[in-house]
PDB file of N, CA and C in Angstrom:
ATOM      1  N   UNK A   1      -9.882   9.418  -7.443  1.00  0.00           N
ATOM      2  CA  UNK A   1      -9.604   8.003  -7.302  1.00  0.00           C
ATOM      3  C   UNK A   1      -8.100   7.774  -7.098  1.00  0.00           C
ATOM      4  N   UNK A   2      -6.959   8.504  -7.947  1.00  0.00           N
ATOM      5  CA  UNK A   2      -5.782   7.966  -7.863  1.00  0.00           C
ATOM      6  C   UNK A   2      -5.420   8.956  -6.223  1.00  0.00           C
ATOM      7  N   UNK A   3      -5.996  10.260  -5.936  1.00  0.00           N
ATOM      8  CA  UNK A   3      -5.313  10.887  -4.777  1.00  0.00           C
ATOM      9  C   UNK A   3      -5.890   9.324  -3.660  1.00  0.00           C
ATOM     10  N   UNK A   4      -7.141   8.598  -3.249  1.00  0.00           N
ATOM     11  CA  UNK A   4      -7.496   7.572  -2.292  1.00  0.00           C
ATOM     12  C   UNK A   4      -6.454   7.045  -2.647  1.00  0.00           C
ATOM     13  N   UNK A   5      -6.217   6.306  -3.733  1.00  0.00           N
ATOM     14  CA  UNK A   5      -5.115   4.866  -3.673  1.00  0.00           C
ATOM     15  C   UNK A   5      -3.746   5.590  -3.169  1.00  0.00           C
ATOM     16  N   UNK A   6      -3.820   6.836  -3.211  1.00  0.00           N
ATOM     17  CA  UNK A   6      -2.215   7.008  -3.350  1.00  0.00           C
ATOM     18  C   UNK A   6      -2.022   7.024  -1.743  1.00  0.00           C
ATOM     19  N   UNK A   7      -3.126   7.275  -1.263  1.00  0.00           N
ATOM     20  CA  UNK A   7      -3.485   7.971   0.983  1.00  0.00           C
ATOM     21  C   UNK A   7      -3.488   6.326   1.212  1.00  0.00           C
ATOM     22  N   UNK A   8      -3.981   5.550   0.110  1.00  0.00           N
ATOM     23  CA  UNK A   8      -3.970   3.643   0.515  1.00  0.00           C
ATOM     24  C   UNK A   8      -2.616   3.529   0.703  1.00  0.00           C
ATOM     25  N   UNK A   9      -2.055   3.688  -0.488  1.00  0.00           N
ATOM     26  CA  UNK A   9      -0.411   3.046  -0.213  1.00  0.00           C
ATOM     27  C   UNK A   9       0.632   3.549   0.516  1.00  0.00           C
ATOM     28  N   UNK A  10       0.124   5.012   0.577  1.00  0.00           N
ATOM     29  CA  UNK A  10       1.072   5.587   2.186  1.00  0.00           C
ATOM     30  C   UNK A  10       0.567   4.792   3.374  1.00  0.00           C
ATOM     31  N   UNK A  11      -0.891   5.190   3.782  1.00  0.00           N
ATOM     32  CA  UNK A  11      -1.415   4.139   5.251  1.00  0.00           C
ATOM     33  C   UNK A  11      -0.647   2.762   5.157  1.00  0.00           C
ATOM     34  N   UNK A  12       0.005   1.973   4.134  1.00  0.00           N
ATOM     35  CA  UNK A  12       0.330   0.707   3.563  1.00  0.00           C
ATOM     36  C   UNK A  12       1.389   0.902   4.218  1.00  0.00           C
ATOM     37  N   UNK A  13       2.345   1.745   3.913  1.00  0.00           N
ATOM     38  CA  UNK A  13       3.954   1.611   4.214  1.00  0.00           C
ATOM     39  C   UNK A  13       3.946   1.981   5.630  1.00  0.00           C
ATOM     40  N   UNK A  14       2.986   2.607   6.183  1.00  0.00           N
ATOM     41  CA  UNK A  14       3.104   2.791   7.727  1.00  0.00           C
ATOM     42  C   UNK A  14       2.436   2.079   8.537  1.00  0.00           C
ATOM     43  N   UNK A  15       1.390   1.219   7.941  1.00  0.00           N
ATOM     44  CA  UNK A  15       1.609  -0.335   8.710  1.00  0.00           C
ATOM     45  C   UNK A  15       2.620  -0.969   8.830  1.00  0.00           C
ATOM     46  N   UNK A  16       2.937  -1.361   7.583  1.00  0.00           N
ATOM     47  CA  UNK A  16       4.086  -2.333   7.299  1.00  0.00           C
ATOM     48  C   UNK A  16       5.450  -1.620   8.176  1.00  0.00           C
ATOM     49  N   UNK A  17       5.515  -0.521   8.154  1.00  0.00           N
ATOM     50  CA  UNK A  17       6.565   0.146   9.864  1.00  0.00           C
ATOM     51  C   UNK A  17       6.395  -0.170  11.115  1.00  0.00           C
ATOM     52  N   UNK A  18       4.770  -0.327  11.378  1.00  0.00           N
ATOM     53  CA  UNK A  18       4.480  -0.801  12.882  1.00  0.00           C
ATOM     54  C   UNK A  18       4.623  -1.706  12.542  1.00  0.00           C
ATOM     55  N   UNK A  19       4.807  -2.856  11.860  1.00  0.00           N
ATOM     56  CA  UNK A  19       4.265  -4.321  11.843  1.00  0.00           C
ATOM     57  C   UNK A  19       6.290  -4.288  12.245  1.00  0.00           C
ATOM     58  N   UNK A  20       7.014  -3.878  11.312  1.00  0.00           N
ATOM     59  CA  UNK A  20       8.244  -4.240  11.400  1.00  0.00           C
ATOM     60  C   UNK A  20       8.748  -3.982  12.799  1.00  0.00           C
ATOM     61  N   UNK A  21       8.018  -2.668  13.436  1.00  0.00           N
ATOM     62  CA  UNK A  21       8.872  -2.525  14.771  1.00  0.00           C
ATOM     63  C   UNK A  21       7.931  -3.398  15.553  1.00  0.00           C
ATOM     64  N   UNK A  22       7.026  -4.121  15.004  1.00  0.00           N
ATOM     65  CA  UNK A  22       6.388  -5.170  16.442  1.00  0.00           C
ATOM     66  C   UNK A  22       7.150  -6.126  16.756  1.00  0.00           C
ATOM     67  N   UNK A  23       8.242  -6.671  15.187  1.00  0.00           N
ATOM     68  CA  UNK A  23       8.970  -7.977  14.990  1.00  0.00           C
ATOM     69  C   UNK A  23       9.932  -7.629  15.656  1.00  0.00           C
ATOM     70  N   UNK A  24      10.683  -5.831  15.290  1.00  0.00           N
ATOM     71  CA  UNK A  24      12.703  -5.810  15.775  1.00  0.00           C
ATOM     72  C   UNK A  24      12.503  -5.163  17.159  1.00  0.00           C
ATOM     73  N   UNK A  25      11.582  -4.578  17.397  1.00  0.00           N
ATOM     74  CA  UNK A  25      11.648  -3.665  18.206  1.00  0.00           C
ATOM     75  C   UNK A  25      10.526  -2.937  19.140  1.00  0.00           C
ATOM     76  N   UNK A  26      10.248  -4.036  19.699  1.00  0.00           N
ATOM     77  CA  UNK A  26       8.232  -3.936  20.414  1.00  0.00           C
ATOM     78  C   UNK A  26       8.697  -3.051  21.527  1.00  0.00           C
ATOM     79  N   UNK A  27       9.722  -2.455  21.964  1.00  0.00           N
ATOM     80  CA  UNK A  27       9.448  -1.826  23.336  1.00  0.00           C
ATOM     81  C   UNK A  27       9.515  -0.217  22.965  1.00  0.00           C
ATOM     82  N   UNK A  28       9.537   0.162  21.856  1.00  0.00           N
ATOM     83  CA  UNK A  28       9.516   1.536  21.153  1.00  0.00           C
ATOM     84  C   UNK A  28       8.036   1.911  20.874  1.00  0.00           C
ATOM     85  N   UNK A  29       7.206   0.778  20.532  1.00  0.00           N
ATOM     86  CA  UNK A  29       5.559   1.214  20.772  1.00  0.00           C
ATOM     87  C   UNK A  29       5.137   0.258  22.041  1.00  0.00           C
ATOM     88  N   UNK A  30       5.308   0.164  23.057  1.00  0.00           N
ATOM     89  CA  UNK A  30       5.096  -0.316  24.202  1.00  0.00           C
ATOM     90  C   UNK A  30       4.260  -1.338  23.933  1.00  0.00           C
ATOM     91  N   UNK A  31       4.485  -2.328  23.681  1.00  0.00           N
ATOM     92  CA  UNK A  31       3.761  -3.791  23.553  1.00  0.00           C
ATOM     93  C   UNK A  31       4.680  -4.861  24.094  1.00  0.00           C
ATOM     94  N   UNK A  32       4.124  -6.046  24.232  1.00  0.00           N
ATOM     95  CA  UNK A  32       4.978  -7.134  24.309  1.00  0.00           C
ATOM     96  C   UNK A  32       5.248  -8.215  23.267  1.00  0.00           C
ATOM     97  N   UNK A  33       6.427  -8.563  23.370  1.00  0.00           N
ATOM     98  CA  UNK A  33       7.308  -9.339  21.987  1.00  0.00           C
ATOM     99  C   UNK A  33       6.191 -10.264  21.330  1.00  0.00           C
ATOM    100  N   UNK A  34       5.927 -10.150  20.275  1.00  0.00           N
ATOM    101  CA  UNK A  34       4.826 -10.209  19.775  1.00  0.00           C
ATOM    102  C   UNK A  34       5.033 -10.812  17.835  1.00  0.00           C
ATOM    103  N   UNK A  35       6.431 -11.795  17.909  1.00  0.00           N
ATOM    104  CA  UNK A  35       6.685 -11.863  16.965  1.00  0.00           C
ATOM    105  C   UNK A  35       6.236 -12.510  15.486  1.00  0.00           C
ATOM    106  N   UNK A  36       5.158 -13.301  15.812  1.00  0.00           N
ATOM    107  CA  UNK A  36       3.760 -13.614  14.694  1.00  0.00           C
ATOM    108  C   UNK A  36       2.861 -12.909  14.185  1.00  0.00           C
ATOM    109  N   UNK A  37       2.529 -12.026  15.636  1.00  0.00           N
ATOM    110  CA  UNK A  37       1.525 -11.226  15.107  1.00  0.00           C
ATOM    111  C   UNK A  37       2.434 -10.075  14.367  1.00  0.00           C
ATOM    112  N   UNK A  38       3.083  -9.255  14.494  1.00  0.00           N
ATOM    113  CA  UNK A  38       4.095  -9.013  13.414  1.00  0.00           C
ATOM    114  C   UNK A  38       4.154  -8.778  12.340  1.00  0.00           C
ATOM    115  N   UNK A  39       4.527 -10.212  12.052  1.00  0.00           N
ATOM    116  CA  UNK A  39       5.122 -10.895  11.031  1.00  0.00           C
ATOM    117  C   UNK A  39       3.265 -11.090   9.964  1.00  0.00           C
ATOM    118  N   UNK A  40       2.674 -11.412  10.966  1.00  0.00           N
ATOM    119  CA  UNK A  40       1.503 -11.320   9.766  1.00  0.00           C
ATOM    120  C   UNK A  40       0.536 -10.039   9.334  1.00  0.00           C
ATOM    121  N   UNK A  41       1.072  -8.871  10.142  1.00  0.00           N
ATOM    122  CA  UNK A  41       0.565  -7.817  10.195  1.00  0.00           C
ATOM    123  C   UNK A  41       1.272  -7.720   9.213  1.00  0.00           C
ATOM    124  N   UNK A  42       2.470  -7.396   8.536  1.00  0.00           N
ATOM    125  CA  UNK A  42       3.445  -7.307   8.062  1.00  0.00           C
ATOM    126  C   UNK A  42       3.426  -7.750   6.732  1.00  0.00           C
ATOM    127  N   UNK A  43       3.035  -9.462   6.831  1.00  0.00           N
ATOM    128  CA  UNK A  43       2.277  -9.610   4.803  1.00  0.00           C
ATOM    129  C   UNK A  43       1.378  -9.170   4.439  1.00  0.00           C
ATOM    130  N   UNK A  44      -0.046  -9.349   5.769  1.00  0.00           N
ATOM    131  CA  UNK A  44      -1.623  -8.374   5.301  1.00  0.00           C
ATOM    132  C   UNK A  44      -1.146  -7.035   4.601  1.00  0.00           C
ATOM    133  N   UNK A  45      -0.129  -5.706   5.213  1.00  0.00           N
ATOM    134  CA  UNK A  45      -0.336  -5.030   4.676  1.00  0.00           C
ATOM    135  C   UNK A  45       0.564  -4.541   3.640  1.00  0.00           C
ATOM    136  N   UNK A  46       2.035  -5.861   2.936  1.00  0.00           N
ATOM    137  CA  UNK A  46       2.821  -5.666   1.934  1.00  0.00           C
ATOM    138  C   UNK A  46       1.463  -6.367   0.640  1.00  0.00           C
ATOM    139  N   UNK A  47       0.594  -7.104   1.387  1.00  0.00           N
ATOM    140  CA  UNK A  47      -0.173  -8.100   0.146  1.00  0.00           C
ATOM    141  C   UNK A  47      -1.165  -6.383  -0.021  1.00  0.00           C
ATOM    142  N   UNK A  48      -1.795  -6.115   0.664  1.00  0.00           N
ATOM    143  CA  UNK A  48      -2.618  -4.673   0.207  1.00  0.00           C
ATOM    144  C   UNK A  48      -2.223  -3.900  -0.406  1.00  0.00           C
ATOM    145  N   UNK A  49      -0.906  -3.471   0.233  1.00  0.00           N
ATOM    146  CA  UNK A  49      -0.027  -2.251  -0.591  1.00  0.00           C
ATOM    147  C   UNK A  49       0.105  -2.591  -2.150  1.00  0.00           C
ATOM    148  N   UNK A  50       0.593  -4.048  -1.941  1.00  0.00           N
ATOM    149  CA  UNK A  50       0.677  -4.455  -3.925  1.00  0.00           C
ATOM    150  C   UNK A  50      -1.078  -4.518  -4.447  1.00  0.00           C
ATOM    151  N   UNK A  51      -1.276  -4.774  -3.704  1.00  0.00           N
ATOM    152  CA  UNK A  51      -2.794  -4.909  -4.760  1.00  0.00           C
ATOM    153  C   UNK A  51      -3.423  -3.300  -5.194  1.00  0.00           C
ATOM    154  N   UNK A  52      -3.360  -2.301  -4.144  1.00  0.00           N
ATOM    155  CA  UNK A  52      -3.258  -1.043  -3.914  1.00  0.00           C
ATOM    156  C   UNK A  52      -2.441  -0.058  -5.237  1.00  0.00           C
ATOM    157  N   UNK A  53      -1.237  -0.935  -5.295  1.00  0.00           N
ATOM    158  CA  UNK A  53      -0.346  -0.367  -6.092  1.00  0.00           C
ATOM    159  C   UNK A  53      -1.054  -0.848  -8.294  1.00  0.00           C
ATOM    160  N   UNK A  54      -1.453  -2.593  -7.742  1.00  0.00           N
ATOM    161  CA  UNK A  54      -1.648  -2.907  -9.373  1.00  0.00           C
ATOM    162  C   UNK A  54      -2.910  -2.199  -9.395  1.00  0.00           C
ATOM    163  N   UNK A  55      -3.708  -1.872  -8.706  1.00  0.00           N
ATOM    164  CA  UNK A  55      -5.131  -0.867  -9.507  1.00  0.00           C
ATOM    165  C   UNK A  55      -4.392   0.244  -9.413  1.00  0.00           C
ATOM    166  N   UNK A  56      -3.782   0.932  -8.747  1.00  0.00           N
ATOM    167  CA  UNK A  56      -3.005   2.269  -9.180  1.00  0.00           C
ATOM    168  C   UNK A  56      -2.860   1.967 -10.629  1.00  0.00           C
ATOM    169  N   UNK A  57      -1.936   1.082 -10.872  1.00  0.00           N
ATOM    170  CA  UNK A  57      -1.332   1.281 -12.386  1.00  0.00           C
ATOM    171  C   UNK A  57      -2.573   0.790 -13.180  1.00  0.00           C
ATOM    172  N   UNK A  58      -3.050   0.109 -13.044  1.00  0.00           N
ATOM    173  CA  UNK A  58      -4.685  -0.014 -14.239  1.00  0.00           C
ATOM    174  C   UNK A  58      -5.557   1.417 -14.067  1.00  0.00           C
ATOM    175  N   UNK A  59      -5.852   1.716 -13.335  1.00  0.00           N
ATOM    176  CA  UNK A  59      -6.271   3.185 -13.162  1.00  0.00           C
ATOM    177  C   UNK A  59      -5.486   4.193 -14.055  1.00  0.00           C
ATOM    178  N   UNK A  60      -4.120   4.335 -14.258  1.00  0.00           N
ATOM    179  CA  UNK A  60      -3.609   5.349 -14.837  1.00  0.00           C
ATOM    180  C   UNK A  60      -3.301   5.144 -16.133  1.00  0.00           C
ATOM    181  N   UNK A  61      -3.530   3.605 -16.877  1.00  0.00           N
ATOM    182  CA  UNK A  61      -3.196   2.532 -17.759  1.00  0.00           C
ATOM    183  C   UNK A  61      -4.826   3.286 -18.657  1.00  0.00           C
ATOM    184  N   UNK A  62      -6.066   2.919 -18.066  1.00  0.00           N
ATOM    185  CA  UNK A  62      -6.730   3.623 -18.481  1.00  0.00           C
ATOM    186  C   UNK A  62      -7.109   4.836 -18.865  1.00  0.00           C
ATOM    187  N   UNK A  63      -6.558   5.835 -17.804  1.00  0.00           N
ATOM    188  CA  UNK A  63      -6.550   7.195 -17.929  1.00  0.00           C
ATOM    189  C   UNK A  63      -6.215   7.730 -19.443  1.00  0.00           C
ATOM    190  N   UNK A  64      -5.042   7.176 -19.218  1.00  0.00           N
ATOM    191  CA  UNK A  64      -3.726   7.552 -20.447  1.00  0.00           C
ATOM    192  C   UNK A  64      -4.118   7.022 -21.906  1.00  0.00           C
ATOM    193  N   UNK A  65      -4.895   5.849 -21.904  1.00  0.00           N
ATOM    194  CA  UNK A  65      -5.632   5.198 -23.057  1.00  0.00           C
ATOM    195  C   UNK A  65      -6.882   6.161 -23.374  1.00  0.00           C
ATOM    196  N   UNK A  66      -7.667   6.591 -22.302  1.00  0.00           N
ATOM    197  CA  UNK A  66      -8.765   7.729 -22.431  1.00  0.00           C
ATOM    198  C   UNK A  66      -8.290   8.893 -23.334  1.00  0.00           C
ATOM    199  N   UNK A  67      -6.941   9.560 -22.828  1.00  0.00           N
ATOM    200  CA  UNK A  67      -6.589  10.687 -23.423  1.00  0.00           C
ATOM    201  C   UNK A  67      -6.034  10.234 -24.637  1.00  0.00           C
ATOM    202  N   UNK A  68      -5.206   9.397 -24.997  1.00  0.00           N
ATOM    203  CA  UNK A  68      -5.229   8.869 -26.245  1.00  0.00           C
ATOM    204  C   UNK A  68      -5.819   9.102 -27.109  1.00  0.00           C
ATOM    205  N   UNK A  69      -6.987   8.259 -26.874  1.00  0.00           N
ATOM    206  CA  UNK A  69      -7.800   8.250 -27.729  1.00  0.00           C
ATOM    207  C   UNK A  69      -8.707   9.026 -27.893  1.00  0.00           C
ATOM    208  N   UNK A  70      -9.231  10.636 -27.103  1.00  0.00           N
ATOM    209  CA  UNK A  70      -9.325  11.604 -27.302  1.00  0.00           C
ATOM    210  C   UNK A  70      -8.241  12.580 -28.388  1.00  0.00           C
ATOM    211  N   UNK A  71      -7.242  12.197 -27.965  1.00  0.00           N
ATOM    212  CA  UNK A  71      -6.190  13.253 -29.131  1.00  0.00           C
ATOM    213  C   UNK A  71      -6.139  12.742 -30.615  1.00  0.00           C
ATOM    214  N   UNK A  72      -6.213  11.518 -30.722  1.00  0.00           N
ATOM    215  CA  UNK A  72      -6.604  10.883 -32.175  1.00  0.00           C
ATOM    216  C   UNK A  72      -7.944  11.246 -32.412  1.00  0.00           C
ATOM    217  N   UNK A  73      -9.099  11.356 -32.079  1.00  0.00           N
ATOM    218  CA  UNK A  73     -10.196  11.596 -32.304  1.00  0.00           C
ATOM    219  C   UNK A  73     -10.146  12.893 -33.034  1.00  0.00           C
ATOM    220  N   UNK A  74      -9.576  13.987 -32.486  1.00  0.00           N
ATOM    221  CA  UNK A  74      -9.298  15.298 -32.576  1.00  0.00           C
ATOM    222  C   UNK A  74      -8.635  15.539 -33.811  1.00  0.00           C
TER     223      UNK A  74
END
């Protein structure tokens, strides 16, 4: 589960790269100036990456509470 989220939030930051070169710099991936679409490519995948990122940390929030409370048990 945490190796998927972690392949989520890389795919995340390399949207959010195309999205940025659609806004500064569209003739490096051959498109045309395209500065909305962009720009909203650009929050879709900073808003995923964070959501991506807060179940990361509840995921490992649990983990760590699991082992916890295995070693007190013990």
């Amino acid at each position: 589960m945490v190796t998927l989220l972690n392949i989520g939030r890389f795919l995340m930051v390399v949207w959010i790269g195309y999205a940025l070169l659609l806004v500064f710099a569209p003739r490096l991936v051959h498109s045309e100036p395209n500065m909305i679409g962009g720009v909203i490519q650009a929050i879709a995948a900073f808003t995923i990456g964070y959501l991506l990122d807060r179940i990361l940390g509840l995921v490992l929030r649990r983990k760590a509470a699991r082992a916890d409370g295995e070693q007190t048990s013990n």
